[in-house]
PDB file of N, CA and C in Angstrom:
ATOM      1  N   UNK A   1      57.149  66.780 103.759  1.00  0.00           N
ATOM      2  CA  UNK A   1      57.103  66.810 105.218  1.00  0.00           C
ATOM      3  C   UNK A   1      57.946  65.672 105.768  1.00  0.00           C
ATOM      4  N   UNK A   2      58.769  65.950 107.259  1.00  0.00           N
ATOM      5  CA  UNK A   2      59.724  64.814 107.169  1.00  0.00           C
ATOM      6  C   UNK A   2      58.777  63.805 108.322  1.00  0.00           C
ATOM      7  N   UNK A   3      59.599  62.156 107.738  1.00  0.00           N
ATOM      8  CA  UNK A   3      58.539  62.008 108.649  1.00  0.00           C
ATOM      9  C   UNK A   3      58.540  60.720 109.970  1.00  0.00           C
ATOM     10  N   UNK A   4      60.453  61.269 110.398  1.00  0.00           N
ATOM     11  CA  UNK A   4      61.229  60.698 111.374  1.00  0.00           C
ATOM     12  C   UNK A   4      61.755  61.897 112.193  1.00  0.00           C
ATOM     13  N   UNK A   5      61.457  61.655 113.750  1.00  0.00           N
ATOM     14  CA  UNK A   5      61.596  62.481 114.589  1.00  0.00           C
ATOM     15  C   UNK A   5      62.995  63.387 114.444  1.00  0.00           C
ATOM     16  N   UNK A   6      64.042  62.919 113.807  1.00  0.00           N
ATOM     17  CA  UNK A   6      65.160  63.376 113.754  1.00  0.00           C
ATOM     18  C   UNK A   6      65.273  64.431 112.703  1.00  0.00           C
ATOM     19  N   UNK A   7      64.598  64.043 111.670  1.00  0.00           N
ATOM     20  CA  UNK A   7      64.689  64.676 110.311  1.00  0.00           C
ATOM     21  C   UNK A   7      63.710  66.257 110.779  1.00  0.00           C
ATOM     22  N   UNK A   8      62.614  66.460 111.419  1.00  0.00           N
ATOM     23  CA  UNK A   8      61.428  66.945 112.024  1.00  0.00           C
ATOM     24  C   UNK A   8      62.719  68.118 112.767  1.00  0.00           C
ATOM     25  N   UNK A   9      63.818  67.199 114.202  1.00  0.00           N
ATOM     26  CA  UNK A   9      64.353  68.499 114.510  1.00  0.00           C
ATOM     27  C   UNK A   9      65.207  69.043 114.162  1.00  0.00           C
ATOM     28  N   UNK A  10      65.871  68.336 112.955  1.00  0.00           N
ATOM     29  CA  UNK A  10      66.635  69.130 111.519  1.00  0.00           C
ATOM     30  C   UNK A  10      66.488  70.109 111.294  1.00  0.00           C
ATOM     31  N   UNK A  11      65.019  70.473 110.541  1.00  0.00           N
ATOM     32  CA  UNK A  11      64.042  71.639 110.492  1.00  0.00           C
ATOM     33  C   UNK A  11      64.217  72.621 111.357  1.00  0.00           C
ATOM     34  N   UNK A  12      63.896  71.645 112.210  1.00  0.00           N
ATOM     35  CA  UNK A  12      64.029  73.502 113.555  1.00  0.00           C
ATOM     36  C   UNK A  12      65.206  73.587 113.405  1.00  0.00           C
ATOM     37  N   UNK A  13      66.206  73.090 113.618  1.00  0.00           N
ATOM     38  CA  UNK A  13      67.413  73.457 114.151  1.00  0.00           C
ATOM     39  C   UNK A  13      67.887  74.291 112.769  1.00  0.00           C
ATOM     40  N   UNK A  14      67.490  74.082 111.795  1.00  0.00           N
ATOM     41  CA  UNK A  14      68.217  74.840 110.523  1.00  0.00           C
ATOM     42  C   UNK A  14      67.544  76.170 110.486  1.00  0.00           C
ATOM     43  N   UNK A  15      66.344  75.854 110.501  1.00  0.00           N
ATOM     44  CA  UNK A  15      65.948  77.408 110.649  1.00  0.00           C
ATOM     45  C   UNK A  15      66.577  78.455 111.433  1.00  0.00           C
ATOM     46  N   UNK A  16      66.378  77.829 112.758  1.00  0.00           N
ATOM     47  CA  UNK A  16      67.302  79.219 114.040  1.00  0.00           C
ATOM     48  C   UNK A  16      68.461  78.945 113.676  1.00  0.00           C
ATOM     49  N   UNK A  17      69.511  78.548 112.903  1.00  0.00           N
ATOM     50  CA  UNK A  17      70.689  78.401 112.324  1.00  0.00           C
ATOM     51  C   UNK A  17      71.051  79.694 111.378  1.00  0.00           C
ATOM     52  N   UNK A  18      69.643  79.265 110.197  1.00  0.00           N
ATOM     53  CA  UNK A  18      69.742  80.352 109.070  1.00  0.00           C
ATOM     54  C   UNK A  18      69.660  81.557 109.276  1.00  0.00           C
ATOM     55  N   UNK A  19      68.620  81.801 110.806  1.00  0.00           N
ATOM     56  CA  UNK A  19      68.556  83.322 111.011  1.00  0.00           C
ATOM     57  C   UNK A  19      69.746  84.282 111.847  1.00  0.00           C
ATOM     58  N   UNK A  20      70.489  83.432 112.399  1.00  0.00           N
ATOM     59  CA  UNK A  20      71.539  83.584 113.066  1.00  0.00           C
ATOM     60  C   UNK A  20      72.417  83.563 112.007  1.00  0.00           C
ATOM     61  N   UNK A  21      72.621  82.826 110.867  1.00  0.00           N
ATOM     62  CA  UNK A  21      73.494  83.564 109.840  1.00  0.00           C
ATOM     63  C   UNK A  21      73.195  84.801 109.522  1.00  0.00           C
ATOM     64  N   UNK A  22      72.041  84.962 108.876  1.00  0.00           N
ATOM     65  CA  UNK A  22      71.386  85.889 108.167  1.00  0.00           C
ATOM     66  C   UNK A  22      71.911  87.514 109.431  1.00  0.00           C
ATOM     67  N   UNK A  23      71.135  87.455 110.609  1.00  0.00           N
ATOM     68  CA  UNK A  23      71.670  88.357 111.375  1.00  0.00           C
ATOM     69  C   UNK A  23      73.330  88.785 111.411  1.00  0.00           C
ATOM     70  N   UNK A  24      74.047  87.590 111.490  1.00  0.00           N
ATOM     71  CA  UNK A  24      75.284  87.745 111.186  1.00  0.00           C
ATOM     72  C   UNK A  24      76.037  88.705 110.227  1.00  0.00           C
ATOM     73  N   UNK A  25      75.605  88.072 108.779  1.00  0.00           N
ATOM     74  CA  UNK A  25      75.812  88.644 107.801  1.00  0.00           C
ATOM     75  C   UNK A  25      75.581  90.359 107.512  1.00  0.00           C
ATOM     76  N   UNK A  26      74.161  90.505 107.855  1.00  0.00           N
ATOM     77  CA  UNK A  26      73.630  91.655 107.940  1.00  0.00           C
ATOM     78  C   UNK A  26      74.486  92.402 108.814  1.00  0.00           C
ATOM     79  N   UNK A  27      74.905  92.388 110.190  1.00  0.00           N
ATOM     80  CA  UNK A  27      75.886  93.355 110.955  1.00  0.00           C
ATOM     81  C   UNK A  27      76.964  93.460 110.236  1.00  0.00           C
ATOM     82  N   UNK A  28      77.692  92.097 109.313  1.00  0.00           N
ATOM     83  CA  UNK A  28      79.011  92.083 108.655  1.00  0.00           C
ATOM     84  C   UNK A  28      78.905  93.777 107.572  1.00  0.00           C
ATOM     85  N   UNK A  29      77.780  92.925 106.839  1.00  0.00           N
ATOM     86  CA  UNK A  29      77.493  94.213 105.795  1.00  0.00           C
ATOM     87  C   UNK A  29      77.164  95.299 106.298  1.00  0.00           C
ATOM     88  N   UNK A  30      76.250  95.936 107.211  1.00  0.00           N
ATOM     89  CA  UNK A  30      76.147  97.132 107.881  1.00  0.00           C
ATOM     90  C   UNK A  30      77.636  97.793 108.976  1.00  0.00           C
ATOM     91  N   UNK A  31      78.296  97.131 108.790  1.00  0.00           N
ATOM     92  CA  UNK A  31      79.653  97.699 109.503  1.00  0.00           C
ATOM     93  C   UNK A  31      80.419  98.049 108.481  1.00  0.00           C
ATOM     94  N   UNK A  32      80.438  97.445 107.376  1.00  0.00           N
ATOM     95  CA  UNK A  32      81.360  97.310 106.412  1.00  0.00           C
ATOM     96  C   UNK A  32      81.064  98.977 105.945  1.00  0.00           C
ATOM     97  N   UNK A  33      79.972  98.820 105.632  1.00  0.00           N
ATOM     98  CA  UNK A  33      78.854 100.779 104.667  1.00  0.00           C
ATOM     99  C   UNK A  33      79.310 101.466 105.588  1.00  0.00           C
ATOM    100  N   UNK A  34      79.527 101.679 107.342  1.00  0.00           N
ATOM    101  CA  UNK A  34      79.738 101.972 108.411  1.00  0.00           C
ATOM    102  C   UNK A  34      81.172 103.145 107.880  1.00  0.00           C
ATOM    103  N   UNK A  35      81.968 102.040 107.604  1.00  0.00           N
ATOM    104  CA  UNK A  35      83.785 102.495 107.199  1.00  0.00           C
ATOM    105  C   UNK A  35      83.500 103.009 106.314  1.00  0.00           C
ATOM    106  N   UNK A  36      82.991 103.333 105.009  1.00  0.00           N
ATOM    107  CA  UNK A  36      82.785 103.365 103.548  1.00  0.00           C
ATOM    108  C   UNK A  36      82.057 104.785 103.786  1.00  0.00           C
ATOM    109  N   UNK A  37      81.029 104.946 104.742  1.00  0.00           N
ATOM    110  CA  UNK A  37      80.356 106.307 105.053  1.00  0.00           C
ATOM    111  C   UNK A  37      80.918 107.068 105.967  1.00  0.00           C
ATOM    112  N   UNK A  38      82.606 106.800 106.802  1.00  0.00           N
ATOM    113  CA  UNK A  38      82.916 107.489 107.850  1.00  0.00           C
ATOM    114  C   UNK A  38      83.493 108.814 107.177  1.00  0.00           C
ATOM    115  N   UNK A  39      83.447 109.940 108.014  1.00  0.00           N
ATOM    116  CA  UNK A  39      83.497 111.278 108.259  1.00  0.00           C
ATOM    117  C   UNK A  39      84.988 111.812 107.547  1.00  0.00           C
ATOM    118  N   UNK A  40      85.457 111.272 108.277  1.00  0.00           N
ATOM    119  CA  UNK A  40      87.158 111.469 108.643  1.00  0.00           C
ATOM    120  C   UNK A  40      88.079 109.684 108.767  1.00  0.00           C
ATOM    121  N   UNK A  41      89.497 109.757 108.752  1.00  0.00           N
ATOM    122  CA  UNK A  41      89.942 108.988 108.614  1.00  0.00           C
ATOM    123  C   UNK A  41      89.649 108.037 110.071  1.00  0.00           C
ATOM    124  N   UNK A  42      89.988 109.317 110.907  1.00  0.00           N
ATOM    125  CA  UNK A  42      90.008 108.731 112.760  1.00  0.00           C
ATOM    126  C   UNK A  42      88.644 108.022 112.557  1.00  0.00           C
ATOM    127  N   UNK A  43      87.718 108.125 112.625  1.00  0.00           N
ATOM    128  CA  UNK A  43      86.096 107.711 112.472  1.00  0.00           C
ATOM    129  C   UNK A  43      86.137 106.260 111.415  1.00  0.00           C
ATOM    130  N   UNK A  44      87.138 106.457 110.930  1.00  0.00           N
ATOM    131  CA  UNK A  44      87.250 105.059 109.603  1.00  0.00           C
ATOM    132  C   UNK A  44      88.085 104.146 110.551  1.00  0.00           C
ATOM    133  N   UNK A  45      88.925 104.593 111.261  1.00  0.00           N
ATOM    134  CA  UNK A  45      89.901 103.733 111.941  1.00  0.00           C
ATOM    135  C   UNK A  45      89.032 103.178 113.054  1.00  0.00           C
ATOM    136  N   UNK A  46      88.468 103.360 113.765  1.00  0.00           N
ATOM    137  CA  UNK A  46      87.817 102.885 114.663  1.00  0.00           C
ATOM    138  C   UNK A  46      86.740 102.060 114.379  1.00  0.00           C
ATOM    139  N   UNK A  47      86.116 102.732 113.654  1.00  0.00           N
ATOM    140  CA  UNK A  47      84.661 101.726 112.794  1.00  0.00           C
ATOM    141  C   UNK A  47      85.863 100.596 112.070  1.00  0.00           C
ATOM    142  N   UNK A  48      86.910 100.594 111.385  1.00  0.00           N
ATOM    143  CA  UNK A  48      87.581  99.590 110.825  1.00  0.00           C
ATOM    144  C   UNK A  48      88.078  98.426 111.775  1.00  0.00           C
ATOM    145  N   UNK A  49      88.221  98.807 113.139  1.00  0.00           N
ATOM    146  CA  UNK A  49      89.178  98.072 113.798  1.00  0.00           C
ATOM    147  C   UNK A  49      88.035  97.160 114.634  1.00  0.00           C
ATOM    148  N   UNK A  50      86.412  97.442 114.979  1.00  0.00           N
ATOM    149  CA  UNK A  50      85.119  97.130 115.116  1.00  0.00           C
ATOM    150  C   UNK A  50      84.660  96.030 113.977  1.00  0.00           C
ATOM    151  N   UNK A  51      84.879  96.894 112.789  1.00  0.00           N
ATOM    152  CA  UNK A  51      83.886  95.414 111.529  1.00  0.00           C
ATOM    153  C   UNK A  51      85.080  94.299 111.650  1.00  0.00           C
ATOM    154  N   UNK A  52      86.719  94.715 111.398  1.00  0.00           N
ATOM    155  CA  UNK A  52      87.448  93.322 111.750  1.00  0.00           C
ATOM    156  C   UNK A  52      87.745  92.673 112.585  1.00  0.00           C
ATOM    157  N   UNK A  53      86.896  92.885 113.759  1.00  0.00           N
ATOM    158  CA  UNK A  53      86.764  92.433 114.813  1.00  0.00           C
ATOM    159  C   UNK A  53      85.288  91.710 114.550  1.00  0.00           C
ATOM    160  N   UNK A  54      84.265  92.097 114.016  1.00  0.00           N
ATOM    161  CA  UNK A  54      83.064  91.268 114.007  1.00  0.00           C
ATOM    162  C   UNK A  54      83.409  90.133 113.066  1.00  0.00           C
ATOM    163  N   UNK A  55      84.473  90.567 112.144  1.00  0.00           N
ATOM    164  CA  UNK A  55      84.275  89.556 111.227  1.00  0.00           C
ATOM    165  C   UNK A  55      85.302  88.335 111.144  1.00  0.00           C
ATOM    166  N   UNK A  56      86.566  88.456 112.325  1.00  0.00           N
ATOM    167  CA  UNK A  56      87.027  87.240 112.756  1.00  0.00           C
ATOM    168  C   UNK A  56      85.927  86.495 113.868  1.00  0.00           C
ATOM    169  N   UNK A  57      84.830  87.211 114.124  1.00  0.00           N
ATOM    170  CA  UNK A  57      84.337  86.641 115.417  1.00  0.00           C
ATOM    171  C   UNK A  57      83.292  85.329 114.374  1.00  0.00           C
ATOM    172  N   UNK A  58      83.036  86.237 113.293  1.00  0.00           N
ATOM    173  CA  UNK A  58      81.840  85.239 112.222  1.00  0.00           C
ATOM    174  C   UNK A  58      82.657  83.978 111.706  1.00  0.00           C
ATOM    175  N   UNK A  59      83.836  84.075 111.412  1.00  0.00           N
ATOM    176  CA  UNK A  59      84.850  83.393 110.768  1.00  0.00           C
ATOM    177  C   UNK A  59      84.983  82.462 112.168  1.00  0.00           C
ATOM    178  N   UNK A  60      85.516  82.465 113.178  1.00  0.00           N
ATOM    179  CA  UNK A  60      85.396  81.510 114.562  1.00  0.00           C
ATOM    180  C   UNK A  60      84.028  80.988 114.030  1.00  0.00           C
ATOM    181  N   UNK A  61      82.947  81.091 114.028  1.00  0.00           N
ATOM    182  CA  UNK A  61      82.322  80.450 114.492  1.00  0.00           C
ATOM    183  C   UNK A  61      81.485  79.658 112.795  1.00  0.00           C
ATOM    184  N   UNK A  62      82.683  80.399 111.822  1.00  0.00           N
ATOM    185  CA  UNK A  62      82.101  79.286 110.836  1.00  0.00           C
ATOM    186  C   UNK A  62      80.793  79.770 110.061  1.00  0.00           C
ATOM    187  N   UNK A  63      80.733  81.429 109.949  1.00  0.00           N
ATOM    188  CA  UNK A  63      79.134  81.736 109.020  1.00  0.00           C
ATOM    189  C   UNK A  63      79.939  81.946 108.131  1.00  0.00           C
ATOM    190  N   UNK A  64      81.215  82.630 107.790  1.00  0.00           N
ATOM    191  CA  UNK A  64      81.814  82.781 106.750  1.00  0.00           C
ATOM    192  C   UNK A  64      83.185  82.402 106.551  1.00  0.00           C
ATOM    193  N   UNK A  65      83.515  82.036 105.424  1.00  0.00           N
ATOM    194  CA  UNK A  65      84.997  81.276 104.505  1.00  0.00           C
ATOM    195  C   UNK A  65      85.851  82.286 104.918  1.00  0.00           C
ATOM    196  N   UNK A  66      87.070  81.477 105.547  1.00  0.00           N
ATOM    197  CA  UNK A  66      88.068  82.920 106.407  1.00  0.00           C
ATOM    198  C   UNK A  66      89.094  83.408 105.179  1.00  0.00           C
ATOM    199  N   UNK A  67      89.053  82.634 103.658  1.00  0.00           N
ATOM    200  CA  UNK A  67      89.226  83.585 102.321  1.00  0.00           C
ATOM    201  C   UNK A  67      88.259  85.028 101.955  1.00  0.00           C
ATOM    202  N   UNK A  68      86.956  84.553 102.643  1.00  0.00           N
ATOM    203  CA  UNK A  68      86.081  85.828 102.273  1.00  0.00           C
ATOM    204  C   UNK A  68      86.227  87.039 102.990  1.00  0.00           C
ATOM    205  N   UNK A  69      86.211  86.483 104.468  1.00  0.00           N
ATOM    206  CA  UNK A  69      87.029  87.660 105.606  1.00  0.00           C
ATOM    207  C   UNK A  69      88.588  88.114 105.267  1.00  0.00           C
ATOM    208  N   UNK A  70      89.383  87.233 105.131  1.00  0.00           N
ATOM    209  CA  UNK A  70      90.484  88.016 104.534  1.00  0.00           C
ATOM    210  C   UNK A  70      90.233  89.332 103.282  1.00  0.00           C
ATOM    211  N   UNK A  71      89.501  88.581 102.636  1.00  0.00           N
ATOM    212  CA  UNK A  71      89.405  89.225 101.124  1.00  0.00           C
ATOM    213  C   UNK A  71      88.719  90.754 101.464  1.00  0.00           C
ATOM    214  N   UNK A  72      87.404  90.576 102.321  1.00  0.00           N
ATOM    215  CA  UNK A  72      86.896  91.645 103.314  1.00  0.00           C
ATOM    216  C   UNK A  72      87.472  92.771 103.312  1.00  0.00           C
ATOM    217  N   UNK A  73      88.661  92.076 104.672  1.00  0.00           N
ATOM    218  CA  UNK A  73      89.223  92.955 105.715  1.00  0.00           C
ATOM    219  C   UNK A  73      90.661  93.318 104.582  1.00  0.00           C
ATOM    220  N   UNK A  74      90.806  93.156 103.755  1.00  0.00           N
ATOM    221  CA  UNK A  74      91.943  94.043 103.297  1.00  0.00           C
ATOM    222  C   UNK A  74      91.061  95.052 102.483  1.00  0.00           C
ATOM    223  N   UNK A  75      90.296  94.715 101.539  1.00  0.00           N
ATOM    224  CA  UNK A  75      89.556  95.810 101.081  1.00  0.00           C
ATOM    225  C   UNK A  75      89.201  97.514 101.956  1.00  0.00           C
ATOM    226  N   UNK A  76      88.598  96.901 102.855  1.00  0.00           N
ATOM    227  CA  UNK A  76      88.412  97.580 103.701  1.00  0.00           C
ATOM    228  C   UNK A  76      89.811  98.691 104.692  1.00  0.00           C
ATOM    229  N   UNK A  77      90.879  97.790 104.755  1.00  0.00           N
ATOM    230  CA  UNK A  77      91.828  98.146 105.419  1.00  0.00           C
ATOM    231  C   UNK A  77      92.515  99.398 103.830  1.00  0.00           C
ATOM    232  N   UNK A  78      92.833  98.538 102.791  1.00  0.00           N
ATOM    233  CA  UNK A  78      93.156  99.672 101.836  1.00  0.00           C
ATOM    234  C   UNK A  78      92.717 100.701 101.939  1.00  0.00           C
ATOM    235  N   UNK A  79      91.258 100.851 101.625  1.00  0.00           N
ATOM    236  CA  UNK A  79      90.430 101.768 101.835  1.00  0.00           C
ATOM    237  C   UNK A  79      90.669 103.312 102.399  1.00  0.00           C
ATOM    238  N   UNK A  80      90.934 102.576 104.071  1.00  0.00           N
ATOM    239  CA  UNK A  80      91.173 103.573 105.507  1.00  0.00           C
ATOM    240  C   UNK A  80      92.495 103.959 105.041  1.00  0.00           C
ATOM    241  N   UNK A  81      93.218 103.533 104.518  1.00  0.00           N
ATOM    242  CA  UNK A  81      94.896 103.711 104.061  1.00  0.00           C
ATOM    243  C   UNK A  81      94.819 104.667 103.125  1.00  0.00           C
ATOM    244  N   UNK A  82      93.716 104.583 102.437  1.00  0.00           N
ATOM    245  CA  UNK A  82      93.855 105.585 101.321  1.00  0.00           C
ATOM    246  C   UNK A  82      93.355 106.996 101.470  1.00  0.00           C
ATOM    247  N   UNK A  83      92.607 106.902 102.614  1.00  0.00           N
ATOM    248  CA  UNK A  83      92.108 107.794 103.440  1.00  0.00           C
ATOM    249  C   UNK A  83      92.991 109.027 103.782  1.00  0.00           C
ATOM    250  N   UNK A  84      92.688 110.620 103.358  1.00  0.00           N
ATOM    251  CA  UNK A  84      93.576 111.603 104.054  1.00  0.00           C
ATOM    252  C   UNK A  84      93.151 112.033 105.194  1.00  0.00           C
ATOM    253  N   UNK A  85      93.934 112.449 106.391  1.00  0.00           N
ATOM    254  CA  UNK A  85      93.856 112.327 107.678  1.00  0.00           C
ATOM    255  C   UNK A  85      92.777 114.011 107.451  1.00  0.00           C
TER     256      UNK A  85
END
């Protein structure tokens, strides 16, 4: 238990930190299955141009390594490329 006022709002502050990653992450990954489960290519392109858009927004603000978003968003971009219309 901490047991200096500072250390005390550490705690809080990491917690609503972690869940705000955690939420983060979770939309990253549920957009990502999003492209991976689309219909048609058009339906991949749009859901594609949405998750790399969420996932420079995570990268701004520092939940994830902008090597991991790169690494991501080309996967993903191949993907839609490989896609027949």
């Amino acid at each position: 238990m901490a047991h200096h006022k500072s250390a005390k709002k550490r705690i809080k502050t990491n917690e609503k930190k972690k869940i705000l990653n955690q939420a983060a992450m979770s939309k990253v990954r549920t957009l990502i299955k999003k492209v991976y489960n689309a219909e048609n290519k058009a339906d991949a392109e749009k859901l594609l141009k949405e998750a790399v858009s969420y996932i420079d927004t995570t990268v701004g603000k520092g939940r994830i390594h902008k090597n991991t978003a790169g690494r991501r968003k080309s996967s993903l971009t191949k993907y839609v490329n490989k896609l027949e219309a």
